[in-house]
N, C-alpha and C. Protein backbone atom coordinates (compact mmCIF):
# COMPACT_ATOMS: atom_id res chain seq x y z
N UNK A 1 2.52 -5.53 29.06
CA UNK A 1 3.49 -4.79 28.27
C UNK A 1 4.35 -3.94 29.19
N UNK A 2 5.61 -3.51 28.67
CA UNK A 2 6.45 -3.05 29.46
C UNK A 2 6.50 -1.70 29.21
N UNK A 3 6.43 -1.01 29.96
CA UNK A 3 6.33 0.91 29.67
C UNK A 3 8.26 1.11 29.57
N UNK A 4 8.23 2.50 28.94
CA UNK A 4 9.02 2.69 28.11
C UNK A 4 10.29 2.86 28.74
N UNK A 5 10.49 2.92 29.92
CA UNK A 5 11.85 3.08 31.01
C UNK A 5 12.16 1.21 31.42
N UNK A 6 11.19 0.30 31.49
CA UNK A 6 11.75 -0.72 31.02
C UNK A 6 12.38 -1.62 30.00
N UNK A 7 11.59 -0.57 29.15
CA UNK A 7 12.36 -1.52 27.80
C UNK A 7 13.26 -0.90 27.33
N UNK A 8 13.79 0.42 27.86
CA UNK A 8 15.00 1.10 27.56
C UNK A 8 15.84 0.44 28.58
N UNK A 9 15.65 -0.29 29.97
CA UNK A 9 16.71 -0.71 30.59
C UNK A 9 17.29 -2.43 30.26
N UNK A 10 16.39 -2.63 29.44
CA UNK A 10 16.73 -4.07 28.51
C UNK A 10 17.57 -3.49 28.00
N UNK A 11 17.71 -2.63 27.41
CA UNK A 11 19.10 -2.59 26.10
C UNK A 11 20.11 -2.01 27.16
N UNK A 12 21.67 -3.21 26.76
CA UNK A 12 22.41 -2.72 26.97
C UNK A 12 23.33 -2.18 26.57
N UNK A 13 24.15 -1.08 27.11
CA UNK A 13 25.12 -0.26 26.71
C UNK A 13 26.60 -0.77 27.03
N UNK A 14 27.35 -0.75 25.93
CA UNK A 14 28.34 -1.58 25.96
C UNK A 14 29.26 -0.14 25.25
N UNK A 15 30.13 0.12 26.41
CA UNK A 15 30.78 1.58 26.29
C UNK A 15 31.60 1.30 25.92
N UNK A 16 32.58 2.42 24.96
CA UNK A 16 33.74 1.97 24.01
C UNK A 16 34.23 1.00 22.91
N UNK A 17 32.93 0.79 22.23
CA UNK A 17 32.84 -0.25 21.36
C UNK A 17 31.66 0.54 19.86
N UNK A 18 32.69 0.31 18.90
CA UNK A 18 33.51 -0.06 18.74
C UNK A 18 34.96 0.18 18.66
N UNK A 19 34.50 1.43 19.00
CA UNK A 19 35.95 1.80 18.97
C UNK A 19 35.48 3.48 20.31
N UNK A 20 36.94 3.61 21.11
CA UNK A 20 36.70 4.82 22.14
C UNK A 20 35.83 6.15 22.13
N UNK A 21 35.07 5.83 23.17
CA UNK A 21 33.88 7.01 22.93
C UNK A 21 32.65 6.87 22.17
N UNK A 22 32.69 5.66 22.06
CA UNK A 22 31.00 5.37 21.53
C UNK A 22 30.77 4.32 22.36
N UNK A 23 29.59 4.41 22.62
CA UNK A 23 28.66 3.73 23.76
C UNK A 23 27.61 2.68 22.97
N UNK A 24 28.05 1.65 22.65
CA UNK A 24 27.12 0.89 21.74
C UNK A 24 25.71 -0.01 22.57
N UNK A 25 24.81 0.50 21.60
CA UNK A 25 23.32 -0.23 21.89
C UNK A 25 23.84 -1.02 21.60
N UNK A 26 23.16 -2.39 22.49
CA UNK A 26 22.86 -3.75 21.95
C UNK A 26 21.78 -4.43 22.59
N UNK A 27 21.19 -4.57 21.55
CA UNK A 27 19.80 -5.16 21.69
C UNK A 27 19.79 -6.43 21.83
N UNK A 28 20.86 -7.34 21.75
CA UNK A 28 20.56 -8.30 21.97
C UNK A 28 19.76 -9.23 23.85
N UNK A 29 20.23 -7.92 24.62
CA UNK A 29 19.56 -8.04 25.56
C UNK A 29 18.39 -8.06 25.61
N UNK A 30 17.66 -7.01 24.81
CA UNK A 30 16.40 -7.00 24.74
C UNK A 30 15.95 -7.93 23.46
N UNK A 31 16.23 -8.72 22.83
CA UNK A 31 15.70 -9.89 22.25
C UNK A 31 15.80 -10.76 23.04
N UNK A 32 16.32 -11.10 24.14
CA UNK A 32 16.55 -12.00 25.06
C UNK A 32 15.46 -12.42 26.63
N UNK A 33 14.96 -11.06 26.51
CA UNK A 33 14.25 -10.89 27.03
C UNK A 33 12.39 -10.61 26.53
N UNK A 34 11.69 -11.86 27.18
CA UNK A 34 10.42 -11.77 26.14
C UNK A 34 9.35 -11.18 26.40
N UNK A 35 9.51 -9.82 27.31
CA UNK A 35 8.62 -8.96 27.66
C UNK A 35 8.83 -7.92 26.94
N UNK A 36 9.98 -7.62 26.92
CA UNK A 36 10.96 -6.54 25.26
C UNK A 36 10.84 -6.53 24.03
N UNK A 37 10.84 -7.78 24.08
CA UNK A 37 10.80 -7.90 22.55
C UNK A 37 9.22 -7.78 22.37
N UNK A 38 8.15 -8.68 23.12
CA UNK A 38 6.82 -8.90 23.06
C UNK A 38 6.41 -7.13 22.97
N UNK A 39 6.58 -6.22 23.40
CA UNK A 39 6.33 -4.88 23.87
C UNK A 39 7.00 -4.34 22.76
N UNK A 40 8.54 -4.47 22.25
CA UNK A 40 8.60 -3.92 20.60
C UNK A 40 8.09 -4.31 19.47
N UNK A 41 7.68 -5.43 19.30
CA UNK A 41 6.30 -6.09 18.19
C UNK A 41 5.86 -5.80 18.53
N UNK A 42 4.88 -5.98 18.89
CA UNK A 42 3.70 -5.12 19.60
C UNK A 42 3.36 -3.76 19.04
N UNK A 43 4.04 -2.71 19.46
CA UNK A 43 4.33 -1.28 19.38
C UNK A 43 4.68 -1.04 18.14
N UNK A 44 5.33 -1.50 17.53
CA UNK A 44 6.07 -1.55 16.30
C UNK A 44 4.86 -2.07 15.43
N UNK A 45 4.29 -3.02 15.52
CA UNK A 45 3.12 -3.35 14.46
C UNK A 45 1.88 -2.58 14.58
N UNK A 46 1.81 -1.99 15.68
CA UNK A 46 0.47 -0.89 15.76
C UNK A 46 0.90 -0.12 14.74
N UNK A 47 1.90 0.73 14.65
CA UNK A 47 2.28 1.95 13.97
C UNK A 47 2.29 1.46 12.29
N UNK A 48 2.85 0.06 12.09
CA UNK A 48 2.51 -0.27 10.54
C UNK A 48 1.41 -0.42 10.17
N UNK A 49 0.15 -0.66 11.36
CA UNK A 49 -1.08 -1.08 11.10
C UNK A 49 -2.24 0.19 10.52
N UNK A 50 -1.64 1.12 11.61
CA UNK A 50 -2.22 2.79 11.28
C UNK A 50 -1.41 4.03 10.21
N UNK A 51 -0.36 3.46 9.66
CA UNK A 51 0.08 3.67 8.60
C UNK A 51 -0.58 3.39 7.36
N UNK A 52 -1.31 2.08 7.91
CA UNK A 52 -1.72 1.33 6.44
C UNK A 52 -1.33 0.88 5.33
N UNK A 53 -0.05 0.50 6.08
CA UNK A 53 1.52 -0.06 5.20
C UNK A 53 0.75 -1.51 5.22
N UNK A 54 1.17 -2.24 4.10
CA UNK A 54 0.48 -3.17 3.28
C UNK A 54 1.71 -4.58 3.08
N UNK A 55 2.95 -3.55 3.61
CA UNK A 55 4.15 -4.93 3.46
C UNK A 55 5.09 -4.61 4.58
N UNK A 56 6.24 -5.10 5.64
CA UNK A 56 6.93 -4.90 5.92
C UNK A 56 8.60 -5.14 5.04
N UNK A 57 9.14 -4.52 5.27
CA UNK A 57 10.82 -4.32 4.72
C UNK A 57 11.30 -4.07 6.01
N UNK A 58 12.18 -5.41 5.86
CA UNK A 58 13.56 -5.29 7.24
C UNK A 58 15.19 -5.36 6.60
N UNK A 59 15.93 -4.50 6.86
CA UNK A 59 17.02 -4.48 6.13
C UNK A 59 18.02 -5.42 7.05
N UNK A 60 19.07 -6.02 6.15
CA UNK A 60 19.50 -7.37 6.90
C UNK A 60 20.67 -6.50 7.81
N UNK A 61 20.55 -7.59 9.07
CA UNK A 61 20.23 -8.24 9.64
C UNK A 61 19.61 -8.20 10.71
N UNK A 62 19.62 -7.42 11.54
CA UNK A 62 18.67 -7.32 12.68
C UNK A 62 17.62 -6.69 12.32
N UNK A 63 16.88 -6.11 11.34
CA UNK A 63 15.56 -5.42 10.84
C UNK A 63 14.71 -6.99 10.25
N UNK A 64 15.82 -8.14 9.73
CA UNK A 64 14.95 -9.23 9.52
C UNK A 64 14.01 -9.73 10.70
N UNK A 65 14.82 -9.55 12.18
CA UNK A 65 14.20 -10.17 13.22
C UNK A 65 13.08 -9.71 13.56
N UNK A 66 13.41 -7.71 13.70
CA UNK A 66 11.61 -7.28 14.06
C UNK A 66 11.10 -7.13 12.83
N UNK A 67 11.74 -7.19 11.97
CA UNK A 67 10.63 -6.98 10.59
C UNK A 67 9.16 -8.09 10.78
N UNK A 68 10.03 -9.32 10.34
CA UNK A 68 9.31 -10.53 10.34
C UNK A 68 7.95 -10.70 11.18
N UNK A 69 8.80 -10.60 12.76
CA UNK A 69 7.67 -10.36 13.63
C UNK A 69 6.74 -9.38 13.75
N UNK A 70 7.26 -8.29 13.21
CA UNK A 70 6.40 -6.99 13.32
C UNK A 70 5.16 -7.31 12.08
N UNK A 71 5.58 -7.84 10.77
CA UNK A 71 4.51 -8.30 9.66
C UNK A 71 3.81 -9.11 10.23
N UNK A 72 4.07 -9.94 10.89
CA UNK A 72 2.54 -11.59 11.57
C UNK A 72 1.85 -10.54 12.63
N UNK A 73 2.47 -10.04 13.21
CA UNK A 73 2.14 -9.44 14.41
C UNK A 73 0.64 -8.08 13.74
N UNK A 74 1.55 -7.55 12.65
CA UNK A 74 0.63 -6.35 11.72
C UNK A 74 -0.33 -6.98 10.70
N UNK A 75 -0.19 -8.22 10.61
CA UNK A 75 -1.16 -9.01 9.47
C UNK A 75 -0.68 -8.87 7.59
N UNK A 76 0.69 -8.36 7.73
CA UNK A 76 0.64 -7.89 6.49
C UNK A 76 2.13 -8.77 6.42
N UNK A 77 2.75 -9.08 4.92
CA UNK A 77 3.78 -9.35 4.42
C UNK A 77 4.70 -8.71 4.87
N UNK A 78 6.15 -10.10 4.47
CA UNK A 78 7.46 -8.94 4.68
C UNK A 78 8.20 -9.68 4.03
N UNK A 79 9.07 -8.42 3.36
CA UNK A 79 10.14 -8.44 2.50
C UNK A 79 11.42 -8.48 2.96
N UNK A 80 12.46 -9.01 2.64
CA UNK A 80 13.71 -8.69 3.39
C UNK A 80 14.66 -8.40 2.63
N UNK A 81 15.38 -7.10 3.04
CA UNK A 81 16.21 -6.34 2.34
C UNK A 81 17.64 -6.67 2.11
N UNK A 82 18.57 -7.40 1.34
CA UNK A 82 19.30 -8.07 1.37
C UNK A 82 20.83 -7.51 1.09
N UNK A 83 21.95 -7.94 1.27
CA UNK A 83 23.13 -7.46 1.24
C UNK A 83 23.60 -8.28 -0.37
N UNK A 84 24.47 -7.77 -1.04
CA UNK A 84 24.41 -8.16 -2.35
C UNK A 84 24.75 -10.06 -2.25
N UNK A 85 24.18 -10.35 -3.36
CA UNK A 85 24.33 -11.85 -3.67
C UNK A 85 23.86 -12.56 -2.67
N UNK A 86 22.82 -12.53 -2.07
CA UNK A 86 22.27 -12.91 -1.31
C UNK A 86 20.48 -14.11 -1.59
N UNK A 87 20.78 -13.24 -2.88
CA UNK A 87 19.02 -13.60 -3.30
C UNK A 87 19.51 -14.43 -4.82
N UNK A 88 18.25 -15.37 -4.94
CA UNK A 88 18.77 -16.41 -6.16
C UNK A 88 18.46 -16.02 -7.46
N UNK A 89 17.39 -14.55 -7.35
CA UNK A 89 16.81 -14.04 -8.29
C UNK A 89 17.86 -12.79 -8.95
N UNK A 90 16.80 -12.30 -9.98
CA UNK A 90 16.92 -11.20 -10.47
C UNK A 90 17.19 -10.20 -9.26
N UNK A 91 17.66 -9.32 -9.37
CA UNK A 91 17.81 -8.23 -8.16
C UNK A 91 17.78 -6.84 -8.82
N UNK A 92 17.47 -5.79 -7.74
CA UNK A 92 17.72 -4.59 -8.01
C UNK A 92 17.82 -3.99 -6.59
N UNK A 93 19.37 -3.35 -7.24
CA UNK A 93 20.21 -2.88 -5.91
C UNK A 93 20.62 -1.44 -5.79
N UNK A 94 20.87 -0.94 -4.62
CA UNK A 94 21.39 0.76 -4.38
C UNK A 94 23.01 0.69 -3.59
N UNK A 95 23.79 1.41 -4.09
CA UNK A 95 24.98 1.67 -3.64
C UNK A 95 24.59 2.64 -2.97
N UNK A 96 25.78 2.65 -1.32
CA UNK A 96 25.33 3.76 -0.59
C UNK A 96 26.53 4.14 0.41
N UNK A 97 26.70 5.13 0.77
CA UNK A 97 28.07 5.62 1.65
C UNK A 97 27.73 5.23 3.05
N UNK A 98 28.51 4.54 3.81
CA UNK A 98 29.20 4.44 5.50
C UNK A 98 30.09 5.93 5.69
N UNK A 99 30.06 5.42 7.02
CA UNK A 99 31.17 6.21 7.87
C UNK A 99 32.25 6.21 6.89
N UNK A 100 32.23 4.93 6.94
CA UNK A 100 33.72 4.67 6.46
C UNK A 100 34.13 3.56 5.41
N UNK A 101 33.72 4.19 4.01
CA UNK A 101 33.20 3.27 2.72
C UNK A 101 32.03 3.58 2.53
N UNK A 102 31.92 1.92 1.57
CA UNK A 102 30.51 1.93 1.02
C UNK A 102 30.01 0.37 1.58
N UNK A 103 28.29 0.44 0.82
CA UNK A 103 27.81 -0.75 0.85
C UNK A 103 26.58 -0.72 -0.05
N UNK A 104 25.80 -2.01 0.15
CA UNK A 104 25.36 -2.09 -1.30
C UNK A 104 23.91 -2.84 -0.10
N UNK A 105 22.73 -2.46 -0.72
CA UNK A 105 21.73 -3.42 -0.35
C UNK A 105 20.59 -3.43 -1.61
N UNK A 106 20.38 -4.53 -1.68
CA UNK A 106 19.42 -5.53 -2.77
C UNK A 106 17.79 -6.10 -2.40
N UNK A 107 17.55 -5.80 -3.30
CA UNK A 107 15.62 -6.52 -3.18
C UNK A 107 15.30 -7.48 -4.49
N UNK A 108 14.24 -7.97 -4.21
CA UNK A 108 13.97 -9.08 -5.43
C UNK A 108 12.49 -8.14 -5.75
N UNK A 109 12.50 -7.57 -7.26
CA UNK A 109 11.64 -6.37 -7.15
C UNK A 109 9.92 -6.76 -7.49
N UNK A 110 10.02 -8.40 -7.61
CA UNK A 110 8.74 -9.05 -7.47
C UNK A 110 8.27 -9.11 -6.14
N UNK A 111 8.74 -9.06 -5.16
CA UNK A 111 8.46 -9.14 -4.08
C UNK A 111 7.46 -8.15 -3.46
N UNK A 112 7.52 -6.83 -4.25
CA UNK A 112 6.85 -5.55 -4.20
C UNK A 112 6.23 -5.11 -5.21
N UNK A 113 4.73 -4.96 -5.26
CA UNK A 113 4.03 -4.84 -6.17
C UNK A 113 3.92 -3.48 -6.14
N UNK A 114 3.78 -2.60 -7.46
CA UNK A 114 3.71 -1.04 -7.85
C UNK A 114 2.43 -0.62 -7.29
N UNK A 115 2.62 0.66 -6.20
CA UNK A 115 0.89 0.37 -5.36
C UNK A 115 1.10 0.42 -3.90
N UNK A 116 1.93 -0.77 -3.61
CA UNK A 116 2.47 -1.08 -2.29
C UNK A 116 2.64 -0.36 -1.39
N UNK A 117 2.22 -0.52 -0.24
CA UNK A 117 2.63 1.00 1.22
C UNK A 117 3.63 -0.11 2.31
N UNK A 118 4.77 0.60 1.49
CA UNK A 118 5.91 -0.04 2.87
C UNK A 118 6.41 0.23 4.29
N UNK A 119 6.51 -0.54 4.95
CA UNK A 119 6.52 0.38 6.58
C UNK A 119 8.39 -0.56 6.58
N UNK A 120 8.96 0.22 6.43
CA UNK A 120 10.48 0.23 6.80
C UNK A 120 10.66 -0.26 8.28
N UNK A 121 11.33 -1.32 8.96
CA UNK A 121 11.52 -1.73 10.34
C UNK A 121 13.12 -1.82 9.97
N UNK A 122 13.52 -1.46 11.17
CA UNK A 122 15.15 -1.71 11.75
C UNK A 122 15.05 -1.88 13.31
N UNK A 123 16.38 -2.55 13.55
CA UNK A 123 16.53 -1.88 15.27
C UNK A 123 17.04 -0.49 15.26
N UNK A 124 17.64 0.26 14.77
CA UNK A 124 18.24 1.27 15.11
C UNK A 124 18.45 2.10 14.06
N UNK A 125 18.47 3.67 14.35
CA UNK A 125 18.54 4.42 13.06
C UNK A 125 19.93 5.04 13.88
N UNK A 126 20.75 5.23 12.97
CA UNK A 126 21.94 6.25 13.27
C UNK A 126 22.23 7.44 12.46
N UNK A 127 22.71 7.06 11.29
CA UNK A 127 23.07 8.28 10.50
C UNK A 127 21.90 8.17 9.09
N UNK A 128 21.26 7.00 9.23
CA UNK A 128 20.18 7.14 8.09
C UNK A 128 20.47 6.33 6.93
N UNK A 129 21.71 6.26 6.83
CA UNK A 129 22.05 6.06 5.07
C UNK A 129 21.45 4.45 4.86
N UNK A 130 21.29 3.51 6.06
CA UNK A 130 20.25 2.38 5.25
C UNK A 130 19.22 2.19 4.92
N UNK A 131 18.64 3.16 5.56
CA UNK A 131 17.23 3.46 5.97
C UNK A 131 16.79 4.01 4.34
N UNK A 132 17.55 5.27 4.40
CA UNK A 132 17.57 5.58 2.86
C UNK A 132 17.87 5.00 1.49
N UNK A 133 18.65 4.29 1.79
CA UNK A 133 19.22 3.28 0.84
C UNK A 133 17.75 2.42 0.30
N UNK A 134 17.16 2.18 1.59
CA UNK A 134 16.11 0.88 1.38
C UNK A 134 14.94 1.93 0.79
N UNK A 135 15.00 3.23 1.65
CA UNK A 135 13.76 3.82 0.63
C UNK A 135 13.69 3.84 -0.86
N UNK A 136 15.25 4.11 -1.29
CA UNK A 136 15.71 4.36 -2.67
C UNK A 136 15.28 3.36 -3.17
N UNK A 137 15.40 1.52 -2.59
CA UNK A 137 14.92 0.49 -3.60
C UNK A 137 13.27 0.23 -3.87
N UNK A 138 12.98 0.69 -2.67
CA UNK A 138 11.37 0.73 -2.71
C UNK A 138 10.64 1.33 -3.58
N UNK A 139 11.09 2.78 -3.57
CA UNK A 139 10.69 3.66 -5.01
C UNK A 139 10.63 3.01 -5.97
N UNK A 140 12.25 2.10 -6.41
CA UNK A 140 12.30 1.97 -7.66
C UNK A 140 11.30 0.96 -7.94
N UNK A 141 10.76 0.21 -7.14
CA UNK A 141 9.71 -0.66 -7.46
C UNK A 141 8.59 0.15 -7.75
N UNK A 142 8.25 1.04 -7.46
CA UNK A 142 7.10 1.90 -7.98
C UNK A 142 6.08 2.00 -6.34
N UNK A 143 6.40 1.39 -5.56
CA UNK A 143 5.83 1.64 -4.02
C UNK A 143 6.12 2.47 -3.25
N UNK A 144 5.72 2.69 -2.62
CA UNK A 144 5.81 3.95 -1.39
C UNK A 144 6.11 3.56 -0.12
N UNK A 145 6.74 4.46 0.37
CA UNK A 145 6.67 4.19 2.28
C UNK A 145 6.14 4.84 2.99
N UNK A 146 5.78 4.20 3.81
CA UNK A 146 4.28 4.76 4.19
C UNK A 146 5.02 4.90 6.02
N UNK A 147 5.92 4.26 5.90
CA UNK A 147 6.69 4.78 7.37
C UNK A 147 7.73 4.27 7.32
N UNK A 148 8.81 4.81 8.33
CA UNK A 148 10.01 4.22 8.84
C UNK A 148 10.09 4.15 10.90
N UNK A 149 10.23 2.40 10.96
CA UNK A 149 10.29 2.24 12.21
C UNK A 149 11.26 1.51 12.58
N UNK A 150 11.74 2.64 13.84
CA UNK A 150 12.96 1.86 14.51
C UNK A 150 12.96 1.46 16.09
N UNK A 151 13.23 0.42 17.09
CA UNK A 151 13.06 0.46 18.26
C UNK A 151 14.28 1.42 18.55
N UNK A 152 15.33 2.02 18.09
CA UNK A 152 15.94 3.04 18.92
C UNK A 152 16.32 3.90 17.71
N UNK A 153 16.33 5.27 18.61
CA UNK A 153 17.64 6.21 17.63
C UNK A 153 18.13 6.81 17.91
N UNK A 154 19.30 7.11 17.59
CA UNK A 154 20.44 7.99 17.71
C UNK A 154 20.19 9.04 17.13
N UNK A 155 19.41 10.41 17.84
CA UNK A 155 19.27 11.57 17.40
C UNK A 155 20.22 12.59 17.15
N UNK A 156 21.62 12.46 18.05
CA UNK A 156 22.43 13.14 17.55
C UNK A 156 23.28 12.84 16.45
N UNK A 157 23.24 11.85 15.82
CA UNK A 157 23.73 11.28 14.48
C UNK A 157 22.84 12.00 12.96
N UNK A 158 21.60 12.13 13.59
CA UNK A 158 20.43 12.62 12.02
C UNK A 158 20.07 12.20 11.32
N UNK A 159 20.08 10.23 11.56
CA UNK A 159 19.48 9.69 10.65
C UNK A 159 17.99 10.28 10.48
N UNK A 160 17.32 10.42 11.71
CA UNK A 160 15.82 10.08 11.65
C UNK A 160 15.22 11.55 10.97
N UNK A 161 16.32 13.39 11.01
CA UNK A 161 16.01 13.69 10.36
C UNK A 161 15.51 13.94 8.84
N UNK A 162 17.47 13.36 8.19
CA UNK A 162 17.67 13.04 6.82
C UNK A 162 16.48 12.20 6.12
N UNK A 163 15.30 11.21 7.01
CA UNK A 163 14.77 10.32 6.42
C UNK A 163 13.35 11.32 6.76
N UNK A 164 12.71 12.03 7.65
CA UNK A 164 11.87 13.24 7.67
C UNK A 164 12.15 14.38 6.36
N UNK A 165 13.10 14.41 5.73
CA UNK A 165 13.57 15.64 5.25
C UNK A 165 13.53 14.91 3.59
N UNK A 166 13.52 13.50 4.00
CA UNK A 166 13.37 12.75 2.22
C UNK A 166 11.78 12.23 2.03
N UNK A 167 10.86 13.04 3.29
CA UNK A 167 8.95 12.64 3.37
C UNK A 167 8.82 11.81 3.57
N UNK A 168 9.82 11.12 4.44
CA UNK A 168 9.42 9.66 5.26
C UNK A 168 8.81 9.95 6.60
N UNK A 169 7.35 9.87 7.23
CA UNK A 169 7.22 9.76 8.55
C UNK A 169 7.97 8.77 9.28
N UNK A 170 8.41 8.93 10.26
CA UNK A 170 9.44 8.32 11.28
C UNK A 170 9.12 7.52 12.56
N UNK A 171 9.33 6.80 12.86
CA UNK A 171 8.59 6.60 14.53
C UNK A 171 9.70 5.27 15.17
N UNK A 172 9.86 6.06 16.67
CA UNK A 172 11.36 5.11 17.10
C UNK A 172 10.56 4.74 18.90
N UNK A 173 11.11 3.74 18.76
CA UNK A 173 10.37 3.55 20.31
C UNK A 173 11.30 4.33 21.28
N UNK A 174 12.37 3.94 21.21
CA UNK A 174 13.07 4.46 22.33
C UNK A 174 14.17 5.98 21.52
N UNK A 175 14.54 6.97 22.53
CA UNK A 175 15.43 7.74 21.85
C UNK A 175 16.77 7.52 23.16
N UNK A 176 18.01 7.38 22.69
CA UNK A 176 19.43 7.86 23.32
C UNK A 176 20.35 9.00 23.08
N UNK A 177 19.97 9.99 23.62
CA UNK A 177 20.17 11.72 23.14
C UNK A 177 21.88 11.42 23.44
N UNK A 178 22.59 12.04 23.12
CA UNK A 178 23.70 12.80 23.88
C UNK A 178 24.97 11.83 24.41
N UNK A 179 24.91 10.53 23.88
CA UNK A 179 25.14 9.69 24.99
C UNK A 179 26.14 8.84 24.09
């Protein structure tokens, strides 16, 4: 496994994107690399395992990738959190504010049984609002979250507080302060 100054130098930083003065993560380096990724499953499914989260939820699209793996990896199910019209079923969905707009994410609410301990996976937390969004659909199923995990976060943004401050425990592998 790779200690934590390597798998922060897998992700690369791609400065001024998307637009001047933001320094964008992209992980796709570190999916590319299979000591990174092996070391964020890994890490990432311990913490759902000692949670005693019972399902994973990955919000689309890059939370499908470690979600998935993080559930085989944790022994437990996973759900995937969908962008509207996406699913063939019945749905139940949360409207939610961006930067700049809105957006909408959807669950199929059989998928989650009332009872359920959900461990929330993303790559990245920024300002929170999907993170929250997905807590909001989870509730409405009558389940709980039992954590929220991200391989990075953007602490000066506040997602990871806003989702501490709504009684979500939190846990991020890597942090990018200031930057």
């Amino acid at each position: 496994m790779l200690d934590t100054e390597q798998l922060r130098a897998s992700i690369r930083t791609v400065p001024d994107f998307p637009k001047p003065g933001i320094q964008f993560r992209d992980i796709s380096t570190l999916l590319a690399n299979p000591a990174a990724l092996h070391t964020s499953v890994t890490l990432l499914a311990r913490e759902v395992r000692s949670s005693g989260a019972t399902l994973v939820a990955g919000m689309e699209a890059r939370g499908f990738i470690f979600g998935a793996a993080v559930a085989i990896e944790a022994g437990v199910g996973f759900v995937p959190i969908r962008k509207p019209g996406k699913l063939p079923v019945e749905t139940i969905g949360v409207d939610y504010a961006l930067e700049y707009g809105s957006d909408r994410l959807e669950i199929d609410p059989g998928a989650i049984d009332p009872g359920d301990k959900v461990a929330l996976v993303d790559d990245l937390i920024a300002t929170g609002g999907t993170a929250l969004a997905a807590t909001q659909l989870v509730r409405m199923t009558s389940a709980d979250v039992a954590t929220a995990l991200f391989v990075v976060d953007l602490p000066d943004l506040g997602g990871a507080t806003r989702l501490r401050n709504a009684g979500i425990s939190v846990t991020s592998l890597l942090s990018f302060e200031g930057e």
